[in-house]
PDB file of N, CA and C in Angstrom:
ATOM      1  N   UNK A   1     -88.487 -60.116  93.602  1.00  0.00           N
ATOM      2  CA  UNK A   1     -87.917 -59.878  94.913  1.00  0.00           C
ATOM      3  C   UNK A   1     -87.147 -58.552  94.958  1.00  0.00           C
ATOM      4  N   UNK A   2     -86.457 -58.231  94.159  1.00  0.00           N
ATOM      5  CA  UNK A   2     -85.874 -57.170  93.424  1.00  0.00           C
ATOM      6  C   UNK A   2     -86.465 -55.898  94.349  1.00  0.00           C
ATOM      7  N   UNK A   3     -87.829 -55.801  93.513  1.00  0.00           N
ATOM      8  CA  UNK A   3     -88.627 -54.368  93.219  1.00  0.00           C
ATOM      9  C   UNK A   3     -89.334 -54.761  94.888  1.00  0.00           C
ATOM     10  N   UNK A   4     -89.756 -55.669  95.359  1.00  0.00           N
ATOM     11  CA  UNK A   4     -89.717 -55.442  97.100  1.00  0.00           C
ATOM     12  C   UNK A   4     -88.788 -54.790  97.915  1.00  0.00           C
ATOM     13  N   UNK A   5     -87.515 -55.066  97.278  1.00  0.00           N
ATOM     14  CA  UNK A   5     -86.121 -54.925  98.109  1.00  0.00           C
ATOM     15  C   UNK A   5     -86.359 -52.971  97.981  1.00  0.00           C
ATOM     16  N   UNK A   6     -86.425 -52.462  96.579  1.00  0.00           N
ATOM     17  CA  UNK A   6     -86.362 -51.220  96.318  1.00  0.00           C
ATOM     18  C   UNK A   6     -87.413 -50.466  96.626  1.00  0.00           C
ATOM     19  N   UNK A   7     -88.379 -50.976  97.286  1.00  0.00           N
ATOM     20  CA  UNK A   7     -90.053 -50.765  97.627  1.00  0.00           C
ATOM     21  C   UNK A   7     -89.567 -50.091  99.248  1.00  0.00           C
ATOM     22  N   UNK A   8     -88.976 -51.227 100.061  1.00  0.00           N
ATOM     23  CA  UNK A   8     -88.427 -51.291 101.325  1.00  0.00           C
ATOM     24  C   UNK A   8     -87.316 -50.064 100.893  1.00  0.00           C
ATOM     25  N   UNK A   9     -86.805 -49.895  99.948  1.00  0.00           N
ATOM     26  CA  UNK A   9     -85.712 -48.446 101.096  1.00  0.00           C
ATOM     27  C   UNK A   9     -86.367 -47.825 100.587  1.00  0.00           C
ATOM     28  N   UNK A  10     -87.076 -47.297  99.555  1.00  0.00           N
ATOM     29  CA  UNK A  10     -87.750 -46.464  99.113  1.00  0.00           C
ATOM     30  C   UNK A  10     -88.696 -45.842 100.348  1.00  0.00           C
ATOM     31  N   UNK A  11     -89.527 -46.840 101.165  1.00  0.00           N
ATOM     32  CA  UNK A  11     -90.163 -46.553 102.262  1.00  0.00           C
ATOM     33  C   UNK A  11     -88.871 -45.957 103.153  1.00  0.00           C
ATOM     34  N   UNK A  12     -87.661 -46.861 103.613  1.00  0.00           N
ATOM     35  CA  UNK A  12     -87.106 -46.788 104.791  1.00  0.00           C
ATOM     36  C   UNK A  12     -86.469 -45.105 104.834  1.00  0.00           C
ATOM     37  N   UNK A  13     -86.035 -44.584 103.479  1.00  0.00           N
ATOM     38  CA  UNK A  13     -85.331 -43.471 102.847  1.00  0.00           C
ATOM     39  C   UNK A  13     -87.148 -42.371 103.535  1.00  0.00           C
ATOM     40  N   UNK A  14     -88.123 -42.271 103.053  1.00  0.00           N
ATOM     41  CA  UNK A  14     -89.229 -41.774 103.747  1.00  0.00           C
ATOM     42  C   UNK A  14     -89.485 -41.873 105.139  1.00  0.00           C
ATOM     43  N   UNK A  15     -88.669 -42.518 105.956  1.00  0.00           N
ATOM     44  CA  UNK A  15     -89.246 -42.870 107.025  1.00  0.00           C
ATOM     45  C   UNK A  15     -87.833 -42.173 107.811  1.00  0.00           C
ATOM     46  N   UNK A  16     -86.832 -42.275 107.227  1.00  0.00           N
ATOM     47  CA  UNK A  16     -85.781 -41.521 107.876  1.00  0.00           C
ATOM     48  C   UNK A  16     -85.428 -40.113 107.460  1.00  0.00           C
ATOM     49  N   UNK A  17     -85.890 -39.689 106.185  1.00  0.00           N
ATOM     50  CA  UNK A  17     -86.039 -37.878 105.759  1.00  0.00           C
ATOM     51  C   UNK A  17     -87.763 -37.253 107.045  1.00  0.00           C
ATOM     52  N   UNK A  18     -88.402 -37.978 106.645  1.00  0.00           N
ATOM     53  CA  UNK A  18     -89.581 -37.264 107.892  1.00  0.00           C
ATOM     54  C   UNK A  18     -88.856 -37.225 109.479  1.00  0.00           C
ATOM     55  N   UNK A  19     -88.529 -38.322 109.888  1.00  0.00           N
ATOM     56  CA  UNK A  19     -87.641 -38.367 111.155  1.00  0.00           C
ATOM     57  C   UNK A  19     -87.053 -36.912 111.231  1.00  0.00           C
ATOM     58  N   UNK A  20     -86.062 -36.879 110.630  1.00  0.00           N
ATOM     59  CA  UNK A  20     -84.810 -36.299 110.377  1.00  0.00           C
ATOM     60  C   UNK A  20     -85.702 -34.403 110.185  1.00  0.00           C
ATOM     61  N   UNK A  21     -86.847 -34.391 109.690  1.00  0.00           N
ATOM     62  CA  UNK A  21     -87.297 -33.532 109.228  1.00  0.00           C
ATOM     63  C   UNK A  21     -88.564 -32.453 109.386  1.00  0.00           C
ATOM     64  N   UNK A  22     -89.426 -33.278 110.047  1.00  0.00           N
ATOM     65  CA  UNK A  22     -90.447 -33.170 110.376  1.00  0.00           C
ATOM     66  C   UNK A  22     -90.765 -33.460 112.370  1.00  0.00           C
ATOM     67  N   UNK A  23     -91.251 -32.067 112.844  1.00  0.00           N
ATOM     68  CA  UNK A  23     -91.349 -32.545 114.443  1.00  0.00           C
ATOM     69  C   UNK A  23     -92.870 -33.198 114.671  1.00  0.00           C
ATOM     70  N   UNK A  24     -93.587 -33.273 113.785  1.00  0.00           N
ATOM     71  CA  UNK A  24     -94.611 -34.363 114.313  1.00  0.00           C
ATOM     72  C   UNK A  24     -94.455 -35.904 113.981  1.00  0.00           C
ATOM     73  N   UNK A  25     -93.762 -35.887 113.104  1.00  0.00           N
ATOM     74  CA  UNK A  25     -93.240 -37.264 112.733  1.00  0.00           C
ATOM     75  C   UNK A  25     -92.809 -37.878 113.812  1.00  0.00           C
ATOM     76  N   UNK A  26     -91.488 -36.886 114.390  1.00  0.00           N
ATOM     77  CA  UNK A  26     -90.828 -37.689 115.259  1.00  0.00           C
ATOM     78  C   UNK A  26     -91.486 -37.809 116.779  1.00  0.00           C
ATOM     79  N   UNK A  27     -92.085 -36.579 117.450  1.00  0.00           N
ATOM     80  CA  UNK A  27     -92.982 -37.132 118.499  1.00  0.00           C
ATOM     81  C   UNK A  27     -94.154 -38.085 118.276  1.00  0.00           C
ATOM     82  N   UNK A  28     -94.583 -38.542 116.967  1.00  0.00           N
ATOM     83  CA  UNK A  28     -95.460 -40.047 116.935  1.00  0.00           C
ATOM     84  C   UNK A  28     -94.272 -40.807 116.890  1.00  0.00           C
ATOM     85  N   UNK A  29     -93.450 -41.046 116.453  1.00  0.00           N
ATOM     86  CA  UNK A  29     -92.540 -41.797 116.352  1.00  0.00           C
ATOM     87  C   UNK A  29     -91.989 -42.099 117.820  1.00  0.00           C
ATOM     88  N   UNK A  30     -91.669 -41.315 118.642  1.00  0.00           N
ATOM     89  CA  UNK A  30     -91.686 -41.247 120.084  1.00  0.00           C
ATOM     90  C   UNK A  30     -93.115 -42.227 120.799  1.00  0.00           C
ATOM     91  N   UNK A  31     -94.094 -41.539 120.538  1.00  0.00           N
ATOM     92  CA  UNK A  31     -95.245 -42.242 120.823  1.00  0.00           C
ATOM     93  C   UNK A  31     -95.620 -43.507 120.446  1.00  0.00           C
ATOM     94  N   UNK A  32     -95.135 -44.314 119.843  1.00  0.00           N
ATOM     95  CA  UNK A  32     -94.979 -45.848 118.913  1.00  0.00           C
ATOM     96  C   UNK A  32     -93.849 -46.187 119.877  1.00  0.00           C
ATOM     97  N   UNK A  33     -92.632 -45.871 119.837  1.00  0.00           N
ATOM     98  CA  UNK A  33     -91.920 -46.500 120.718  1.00  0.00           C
ATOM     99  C   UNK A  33     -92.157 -46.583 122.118  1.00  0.00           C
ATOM    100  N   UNK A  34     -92.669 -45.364 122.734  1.00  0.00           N
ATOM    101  CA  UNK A  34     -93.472 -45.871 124.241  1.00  0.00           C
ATOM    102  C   UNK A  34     -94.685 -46.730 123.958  1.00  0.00           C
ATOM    103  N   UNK A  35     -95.384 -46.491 122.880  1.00  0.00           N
ATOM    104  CA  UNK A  35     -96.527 -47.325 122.778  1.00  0.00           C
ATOM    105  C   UNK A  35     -96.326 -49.044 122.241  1.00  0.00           C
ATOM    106  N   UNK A  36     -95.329 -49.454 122.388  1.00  0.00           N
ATOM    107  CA  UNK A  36     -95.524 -50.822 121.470  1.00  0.00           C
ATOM    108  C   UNK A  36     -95.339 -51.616 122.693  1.00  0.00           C
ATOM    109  N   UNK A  37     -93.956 -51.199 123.942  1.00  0.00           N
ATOM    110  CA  UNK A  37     -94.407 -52.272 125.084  1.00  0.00           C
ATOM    111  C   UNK A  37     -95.417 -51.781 125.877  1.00  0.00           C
ATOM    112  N   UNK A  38     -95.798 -50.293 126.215  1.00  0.00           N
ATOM    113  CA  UNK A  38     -97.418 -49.989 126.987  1.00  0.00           C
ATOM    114  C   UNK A  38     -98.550 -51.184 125.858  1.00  0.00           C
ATOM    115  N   UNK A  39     -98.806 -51.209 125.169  1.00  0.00           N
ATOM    116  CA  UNK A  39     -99.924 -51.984 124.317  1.00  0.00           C
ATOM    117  C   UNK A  39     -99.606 -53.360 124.635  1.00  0.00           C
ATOM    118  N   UNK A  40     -98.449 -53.834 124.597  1.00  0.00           N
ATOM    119  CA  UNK A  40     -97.969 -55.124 125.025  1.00  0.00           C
ATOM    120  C   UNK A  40     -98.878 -55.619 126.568  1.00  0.00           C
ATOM    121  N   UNK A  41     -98.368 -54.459 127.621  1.00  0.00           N
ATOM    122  CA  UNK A  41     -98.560 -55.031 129.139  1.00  0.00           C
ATOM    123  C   UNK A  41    -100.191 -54.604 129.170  1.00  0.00           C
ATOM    124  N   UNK A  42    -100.687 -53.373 128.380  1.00  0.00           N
ATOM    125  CA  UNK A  42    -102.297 -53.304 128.962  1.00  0.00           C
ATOM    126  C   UNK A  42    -103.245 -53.751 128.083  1.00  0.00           C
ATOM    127  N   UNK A  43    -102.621 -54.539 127.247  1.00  0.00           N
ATOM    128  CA  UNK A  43    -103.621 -55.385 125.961  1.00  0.00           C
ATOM    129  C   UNK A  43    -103.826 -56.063 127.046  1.00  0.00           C
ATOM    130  N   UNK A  44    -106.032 -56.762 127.071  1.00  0.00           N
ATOM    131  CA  UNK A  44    -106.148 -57.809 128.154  1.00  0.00           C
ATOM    132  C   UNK A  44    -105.933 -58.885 126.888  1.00  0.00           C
ATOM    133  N   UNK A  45    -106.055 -58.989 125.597  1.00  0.00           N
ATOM    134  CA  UNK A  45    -106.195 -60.026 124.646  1.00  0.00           C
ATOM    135  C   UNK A  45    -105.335 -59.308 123.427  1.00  0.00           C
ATOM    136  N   UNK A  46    -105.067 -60.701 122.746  1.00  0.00           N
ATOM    137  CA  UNK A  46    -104.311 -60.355 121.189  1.00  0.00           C
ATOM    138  C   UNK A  46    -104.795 -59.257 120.428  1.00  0.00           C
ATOM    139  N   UNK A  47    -106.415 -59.064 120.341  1.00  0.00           N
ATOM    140  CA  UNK A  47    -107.070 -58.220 119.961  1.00  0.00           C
ATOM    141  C   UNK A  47    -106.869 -56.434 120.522  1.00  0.00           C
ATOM    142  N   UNK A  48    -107.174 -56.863 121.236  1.00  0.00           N
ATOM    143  CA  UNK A  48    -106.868 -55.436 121.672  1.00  0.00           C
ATOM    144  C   UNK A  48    -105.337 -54.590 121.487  1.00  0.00           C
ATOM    145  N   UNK A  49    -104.247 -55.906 122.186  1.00  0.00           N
ATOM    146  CA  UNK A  49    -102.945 -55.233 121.602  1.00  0.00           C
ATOM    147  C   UNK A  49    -103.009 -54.730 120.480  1.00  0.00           C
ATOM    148  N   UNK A  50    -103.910 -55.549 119.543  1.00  0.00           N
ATOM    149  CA  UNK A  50    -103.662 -55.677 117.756  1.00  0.00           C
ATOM    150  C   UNK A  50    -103.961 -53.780 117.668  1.00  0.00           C
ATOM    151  N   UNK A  51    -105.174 -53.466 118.489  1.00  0.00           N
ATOM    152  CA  UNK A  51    -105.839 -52.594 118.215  1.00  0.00           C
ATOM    153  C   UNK A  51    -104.961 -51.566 118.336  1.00  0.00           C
ATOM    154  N   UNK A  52    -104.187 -51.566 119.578  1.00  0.00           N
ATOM    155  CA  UNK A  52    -103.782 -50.439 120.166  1.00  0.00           C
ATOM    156  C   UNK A  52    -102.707 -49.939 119.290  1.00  0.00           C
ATOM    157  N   UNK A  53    -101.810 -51.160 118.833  1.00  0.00           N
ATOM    158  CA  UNK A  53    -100.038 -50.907 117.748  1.00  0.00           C
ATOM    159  C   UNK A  53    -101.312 -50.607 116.480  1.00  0.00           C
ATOM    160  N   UNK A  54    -102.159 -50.994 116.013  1.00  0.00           N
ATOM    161  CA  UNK A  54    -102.758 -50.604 114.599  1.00  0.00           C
ATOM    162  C   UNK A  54    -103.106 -49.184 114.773  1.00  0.00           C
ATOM    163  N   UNK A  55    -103.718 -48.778 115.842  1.00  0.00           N
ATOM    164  CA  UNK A  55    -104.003 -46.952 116.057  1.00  0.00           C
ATOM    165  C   UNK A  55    -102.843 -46.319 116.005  1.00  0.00           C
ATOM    166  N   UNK A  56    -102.132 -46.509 116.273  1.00  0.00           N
ATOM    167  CA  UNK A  56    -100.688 -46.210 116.391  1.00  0.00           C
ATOM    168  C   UNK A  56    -100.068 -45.897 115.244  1.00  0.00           C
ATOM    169  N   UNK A  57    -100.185 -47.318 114.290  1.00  0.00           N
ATOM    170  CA  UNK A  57     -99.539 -47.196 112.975  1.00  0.00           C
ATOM    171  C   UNK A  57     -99.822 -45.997 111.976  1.00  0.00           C
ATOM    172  N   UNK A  58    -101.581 -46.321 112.014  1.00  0.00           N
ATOM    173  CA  UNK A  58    -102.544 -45.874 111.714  1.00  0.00           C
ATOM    174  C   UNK A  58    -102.370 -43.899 111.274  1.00  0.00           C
ATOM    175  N   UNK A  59    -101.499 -43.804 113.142  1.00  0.00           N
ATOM    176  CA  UNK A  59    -101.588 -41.825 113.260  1.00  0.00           C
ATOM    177  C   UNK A  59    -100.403 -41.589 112.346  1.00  0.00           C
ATOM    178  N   UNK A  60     -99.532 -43.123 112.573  1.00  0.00           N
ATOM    179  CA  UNK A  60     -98.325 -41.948 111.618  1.00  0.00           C
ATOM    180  C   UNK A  60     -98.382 -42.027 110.313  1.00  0.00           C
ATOM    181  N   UNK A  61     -99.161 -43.389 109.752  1.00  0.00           N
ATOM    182  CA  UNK A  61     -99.407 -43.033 108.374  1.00  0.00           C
ATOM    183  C   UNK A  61    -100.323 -41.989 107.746  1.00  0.00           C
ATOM    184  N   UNK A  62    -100.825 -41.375 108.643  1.00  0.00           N
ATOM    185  CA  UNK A  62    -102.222 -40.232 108.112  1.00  0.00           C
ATOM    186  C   UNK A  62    -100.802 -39.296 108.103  1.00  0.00           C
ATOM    187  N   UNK A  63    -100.131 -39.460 109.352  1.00  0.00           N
ATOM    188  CA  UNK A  63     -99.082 -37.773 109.425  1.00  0.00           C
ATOM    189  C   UNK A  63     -98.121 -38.026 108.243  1.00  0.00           C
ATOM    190  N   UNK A  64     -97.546 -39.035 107.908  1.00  0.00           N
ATOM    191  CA  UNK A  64     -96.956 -39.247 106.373  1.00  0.00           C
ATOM    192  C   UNK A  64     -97.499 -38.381 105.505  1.00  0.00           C
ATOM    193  N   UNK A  65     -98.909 -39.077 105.235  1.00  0.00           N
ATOM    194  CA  UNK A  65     -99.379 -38.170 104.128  1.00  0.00           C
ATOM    195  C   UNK A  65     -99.798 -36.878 104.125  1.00  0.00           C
ATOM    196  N   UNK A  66    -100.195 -36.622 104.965  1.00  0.00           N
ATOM    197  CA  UNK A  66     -99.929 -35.095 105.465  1.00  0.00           C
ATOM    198  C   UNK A  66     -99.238 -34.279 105.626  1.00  0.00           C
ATOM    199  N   UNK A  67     -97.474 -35.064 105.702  1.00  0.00           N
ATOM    200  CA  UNK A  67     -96.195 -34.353 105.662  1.00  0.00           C
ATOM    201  C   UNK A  67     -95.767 -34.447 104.131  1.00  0.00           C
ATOM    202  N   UNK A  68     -96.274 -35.850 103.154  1.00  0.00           N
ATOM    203  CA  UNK A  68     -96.195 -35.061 101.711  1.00  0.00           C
ATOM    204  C   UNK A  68     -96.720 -34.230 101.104  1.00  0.00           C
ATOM    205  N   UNK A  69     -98.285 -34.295 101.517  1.00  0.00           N
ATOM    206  CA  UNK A  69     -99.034 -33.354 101.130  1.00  0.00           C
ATOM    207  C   UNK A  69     -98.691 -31.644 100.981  1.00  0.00           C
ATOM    208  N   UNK A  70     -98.272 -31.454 102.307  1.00  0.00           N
ATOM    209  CA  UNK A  70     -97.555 -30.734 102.275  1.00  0.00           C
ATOM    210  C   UNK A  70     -96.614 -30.056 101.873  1.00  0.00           C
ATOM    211  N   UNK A  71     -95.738 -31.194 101.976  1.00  0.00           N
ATOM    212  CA  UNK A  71     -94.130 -30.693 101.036  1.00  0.00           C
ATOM    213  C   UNK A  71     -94.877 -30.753  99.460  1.00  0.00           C
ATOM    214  N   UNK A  72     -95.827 -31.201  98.645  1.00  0.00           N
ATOM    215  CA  UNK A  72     -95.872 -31.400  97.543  1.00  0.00           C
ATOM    216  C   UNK A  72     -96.300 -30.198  97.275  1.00  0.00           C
ATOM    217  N   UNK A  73     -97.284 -29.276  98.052  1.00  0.00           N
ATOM    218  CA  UNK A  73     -97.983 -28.204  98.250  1.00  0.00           C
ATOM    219  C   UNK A  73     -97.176 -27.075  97.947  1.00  0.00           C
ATOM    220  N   UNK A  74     -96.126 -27.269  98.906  1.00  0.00           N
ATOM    221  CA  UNK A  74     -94.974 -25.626  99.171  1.00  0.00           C
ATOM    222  C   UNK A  74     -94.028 -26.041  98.217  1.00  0.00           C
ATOM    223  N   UNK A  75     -93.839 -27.142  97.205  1.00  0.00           N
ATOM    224  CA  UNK A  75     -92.952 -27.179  96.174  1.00  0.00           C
ATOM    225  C   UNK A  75     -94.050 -27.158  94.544  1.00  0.00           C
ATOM    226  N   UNK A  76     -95.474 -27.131  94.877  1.00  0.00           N
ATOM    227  CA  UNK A  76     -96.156 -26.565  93.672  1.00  0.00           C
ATOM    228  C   UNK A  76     -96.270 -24.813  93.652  1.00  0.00           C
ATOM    229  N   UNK A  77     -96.299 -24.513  94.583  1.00  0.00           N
ATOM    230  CA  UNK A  77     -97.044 -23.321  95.086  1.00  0.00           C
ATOM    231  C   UNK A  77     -96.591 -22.631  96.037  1.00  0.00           C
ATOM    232  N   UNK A  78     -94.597 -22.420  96.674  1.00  0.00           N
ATOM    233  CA  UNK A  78     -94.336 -21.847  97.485  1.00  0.00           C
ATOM    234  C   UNK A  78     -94.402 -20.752  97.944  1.00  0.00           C
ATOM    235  N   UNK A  79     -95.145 -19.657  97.312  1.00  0.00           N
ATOM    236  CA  UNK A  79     -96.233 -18.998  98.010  1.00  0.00           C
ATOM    237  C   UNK A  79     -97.138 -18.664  98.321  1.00  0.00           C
ATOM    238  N   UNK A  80     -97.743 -18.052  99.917  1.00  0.00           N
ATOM    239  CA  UNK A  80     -98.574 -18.461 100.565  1.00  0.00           C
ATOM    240  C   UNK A  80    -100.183 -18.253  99.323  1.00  0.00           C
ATOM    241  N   UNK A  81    -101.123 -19.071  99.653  1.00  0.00           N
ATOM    242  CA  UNK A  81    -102.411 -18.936  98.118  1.00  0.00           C
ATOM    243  C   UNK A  81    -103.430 -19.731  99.309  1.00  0.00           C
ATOM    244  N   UNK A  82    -104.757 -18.998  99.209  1.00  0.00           N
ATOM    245  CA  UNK A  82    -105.697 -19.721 100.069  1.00  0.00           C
ATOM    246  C   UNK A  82    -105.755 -20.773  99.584  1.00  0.00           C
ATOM    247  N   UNK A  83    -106.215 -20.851  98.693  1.00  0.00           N
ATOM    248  CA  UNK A  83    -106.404 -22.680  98.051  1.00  0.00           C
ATOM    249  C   UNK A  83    -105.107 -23.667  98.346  1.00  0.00           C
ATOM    250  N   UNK A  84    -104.473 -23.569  98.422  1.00  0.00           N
ATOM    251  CA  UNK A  84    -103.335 -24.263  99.098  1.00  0.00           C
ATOM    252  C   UNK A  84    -103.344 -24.766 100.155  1.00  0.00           C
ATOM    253  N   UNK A  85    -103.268 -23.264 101.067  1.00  0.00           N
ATOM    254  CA  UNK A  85    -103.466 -23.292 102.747  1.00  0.00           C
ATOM    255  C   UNK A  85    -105.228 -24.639 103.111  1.00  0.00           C
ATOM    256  N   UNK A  86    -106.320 -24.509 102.411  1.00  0.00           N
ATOM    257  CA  UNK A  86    -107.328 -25.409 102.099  1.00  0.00           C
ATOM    258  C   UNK A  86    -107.175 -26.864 102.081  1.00  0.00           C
ATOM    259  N   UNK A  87    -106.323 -26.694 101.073  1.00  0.00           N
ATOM    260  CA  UNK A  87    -105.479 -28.089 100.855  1.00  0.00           C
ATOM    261  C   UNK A  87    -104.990 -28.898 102.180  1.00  0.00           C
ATOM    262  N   UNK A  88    -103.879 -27.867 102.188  1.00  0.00           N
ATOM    263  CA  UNK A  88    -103.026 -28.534 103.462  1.00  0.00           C
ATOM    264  C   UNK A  88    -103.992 -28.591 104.987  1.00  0.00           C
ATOM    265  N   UNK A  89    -104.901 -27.533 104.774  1.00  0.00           N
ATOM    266  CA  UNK A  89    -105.584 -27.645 106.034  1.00  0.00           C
ATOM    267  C   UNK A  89    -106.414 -29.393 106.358  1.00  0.00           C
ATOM    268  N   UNK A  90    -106.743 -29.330 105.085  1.00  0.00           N
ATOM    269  CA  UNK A  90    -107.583 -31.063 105.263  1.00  0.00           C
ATOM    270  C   UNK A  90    -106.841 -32.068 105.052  1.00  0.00           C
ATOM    271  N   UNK A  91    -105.396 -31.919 104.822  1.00  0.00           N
ATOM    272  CA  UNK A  91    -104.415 -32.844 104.843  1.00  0.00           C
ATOM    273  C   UNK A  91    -104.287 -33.380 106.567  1.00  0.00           C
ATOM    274  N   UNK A  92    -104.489 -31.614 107.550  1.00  0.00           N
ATOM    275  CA  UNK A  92    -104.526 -31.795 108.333  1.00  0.00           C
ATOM    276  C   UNK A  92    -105.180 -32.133 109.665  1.00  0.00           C
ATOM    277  N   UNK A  93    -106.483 -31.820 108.845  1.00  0.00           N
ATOM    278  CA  UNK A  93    -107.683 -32.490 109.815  1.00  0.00           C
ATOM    279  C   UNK A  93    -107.611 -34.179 109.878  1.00  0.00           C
ATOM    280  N   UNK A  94    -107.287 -34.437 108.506  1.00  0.00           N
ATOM    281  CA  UNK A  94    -106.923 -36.155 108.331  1.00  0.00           C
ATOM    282  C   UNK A  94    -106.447 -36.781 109.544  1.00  0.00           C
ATOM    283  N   UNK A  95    -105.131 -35.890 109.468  1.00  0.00           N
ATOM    284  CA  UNK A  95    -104.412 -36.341 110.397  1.00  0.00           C
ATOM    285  C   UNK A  95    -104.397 -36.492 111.799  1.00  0.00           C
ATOM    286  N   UNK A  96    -105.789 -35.422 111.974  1.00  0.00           N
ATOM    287  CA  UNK A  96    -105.933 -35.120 113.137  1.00  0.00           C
ATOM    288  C   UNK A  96    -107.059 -36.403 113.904  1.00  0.00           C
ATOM    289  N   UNK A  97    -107.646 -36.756 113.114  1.00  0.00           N
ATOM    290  CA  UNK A  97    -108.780 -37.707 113.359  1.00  0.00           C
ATOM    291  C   UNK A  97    -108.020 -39.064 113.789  1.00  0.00           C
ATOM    292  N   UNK A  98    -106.967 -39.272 112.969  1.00  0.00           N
ATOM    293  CA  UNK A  98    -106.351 -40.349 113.062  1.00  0.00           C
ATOM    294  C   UNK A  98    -106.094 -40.345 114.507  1.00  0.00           C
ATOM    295  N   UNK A  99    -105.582 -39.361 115.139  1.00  0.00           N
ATOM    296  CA  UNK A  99    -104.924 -38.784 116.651  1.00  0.00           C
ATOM    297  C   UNK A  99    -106.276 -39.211 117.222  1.00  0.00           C
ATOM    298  N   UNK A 100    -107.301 -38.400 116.504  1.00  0.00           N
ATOM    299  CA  UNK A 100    -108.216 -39.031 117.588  1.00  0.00           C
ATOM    300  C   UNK A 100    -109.046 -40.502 117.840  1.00  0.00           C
ATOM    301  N   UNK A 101    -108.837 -41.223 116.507  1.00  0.00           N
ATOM    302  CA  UNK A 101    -109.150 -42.495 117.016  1.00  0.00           C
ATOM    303  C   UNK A 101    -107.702 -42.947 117.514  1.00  0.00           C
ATOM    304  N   UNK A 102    -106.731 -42.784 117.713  1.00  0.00           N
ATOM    305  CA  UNK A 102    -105.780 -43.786 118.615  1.00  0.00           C
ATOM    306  C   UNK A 102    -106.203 -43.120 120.363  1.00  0.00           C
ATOM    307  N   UNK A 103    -106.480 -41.814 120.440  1.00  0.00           N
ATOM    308  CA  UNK A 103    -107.256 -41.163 121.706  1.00  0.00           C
ATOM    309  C   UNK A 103    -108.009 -42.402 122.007  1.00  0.00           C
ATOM    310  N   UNK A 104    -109.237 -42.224 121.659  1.00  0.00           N
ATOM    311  CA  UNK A 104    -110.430 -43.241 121.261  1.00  0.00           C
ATOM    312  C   UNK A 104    -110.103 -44.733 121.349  1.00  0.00           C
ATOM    313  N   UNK A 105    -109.059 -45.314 121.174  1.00  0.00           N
ATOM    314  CA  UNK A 105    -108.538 -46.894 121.226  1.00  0.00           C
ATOM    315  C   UNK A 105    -108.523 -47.170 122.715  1.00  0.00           C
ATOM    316  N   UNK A 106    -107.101 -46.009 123.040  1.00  0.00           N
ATOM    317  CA  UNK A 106    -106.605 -46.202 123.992  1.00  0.00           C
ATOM    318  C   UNK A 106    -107.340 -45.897 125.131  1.00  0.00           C
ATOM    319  N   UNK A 107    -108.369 -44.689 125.154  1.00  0.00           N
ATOM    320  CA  UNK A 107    -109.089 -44.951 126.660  1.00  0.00           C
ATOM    321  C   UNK A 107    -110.028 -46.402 126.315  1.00  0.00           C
ATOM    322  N   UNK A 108    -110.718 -46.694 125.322  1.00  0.00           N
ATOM    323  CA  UNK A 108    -111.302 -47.937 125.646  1.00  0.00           C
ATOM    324  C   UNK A 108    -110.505 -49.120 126.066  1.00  0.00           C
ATOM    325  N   UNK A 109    -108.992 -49.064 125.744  1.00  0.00           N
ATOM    326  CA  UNK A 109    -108.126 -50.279 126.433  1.00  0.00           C
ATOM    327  C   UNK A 109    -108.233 -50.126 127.883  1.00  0.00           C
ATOM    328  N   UNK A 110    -108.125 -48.840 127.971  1.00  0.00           N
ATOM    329  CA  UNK A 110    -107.737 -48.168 129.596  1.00  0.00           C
ATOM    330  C   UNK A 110    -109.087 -48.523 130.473  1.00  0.00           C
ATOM    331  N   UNK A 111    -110.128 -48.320 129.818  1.00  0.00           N
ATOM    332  CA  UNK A 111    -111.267 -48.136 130.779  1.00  0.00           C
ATOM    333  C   UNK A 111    -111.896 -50.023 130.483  1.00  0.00           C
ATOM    334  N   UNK A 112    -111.607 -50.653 129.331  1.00  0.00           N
ATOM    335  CA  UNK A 112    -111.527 -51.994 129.909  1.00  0.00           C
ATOM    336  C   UNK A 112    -110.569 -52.907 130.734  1.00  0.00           C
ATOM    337  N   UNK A 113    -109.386 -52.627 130.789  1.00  0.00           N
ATOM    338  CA  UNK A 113    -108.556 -53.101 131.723  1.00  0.00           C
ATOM    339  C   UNK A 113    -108.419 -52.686 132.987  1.00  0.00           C
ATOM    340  N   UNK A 114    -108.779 -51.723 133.502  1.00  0.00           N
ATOM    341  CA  UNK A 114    -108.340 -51.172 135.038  1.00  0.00           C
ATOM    342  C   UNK A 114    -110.079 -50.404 135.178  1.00  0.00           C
ATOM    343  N   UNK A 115    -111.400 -50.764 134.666  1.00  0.00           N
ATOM    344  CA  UNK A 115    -112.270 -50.121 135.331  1.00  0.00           C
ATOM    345  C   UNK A 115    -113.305 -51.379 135.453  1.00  0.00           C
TER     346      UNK A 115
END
């Protein structure tokens, strides 16, 4: 129970240095908090809510790893090196896909509920 307890701040300590640190973090983080009661009222079923908070989760855990990736990047290699910039670039396409399947969720919620 212990090493759960230290698992949990270990995460919570990551989840409040990106906040604190990072501006895409915190506008998904913005976007989760408008998004958890929007998914609530335009889920037509459990499923779909499920879908919409999981796309959600989904973008900020790709941008997590993309914001270590990063920092792990400019603290191996803090100056600028194409192979790096490579690196981080597909850290950031990752991340970007993720954006686009929660895109992708949410008009199919949208265009099954109101079309």
């Amino acid at each position: 129970m212990r090493a759960l307890y230290l698992a949990l701040l270990n995460s919570w300590r990551g989840l409040v240095f990106g906040a604190r640190t990072e501006r895409a973090l915190r506008l998904e983080l913005v976007l989760l908090v408008v998004g958890v009661p929007a998914a609530l009222v335009m889920g037509a079923t459990l499923w779909v809510r499920v879908a919409l908070l999981a796309s959600l989760l989904l973008m900020l855990a790709a941008e997590f790893l993309n914001t270590a990736i990063e920092k792990l990047c400019d603290h191996l290699h803090p100056a600028h090196h194409a192979r790096i910039g490579v690196v981080k670039d597909l850290a950031s396409a990752g991340a970007f896909m993720a954006q686009a399947l929660v895109g992708l969720v949410w008009l199919a919620a949208v265009i099954d509920r109101f079309f």
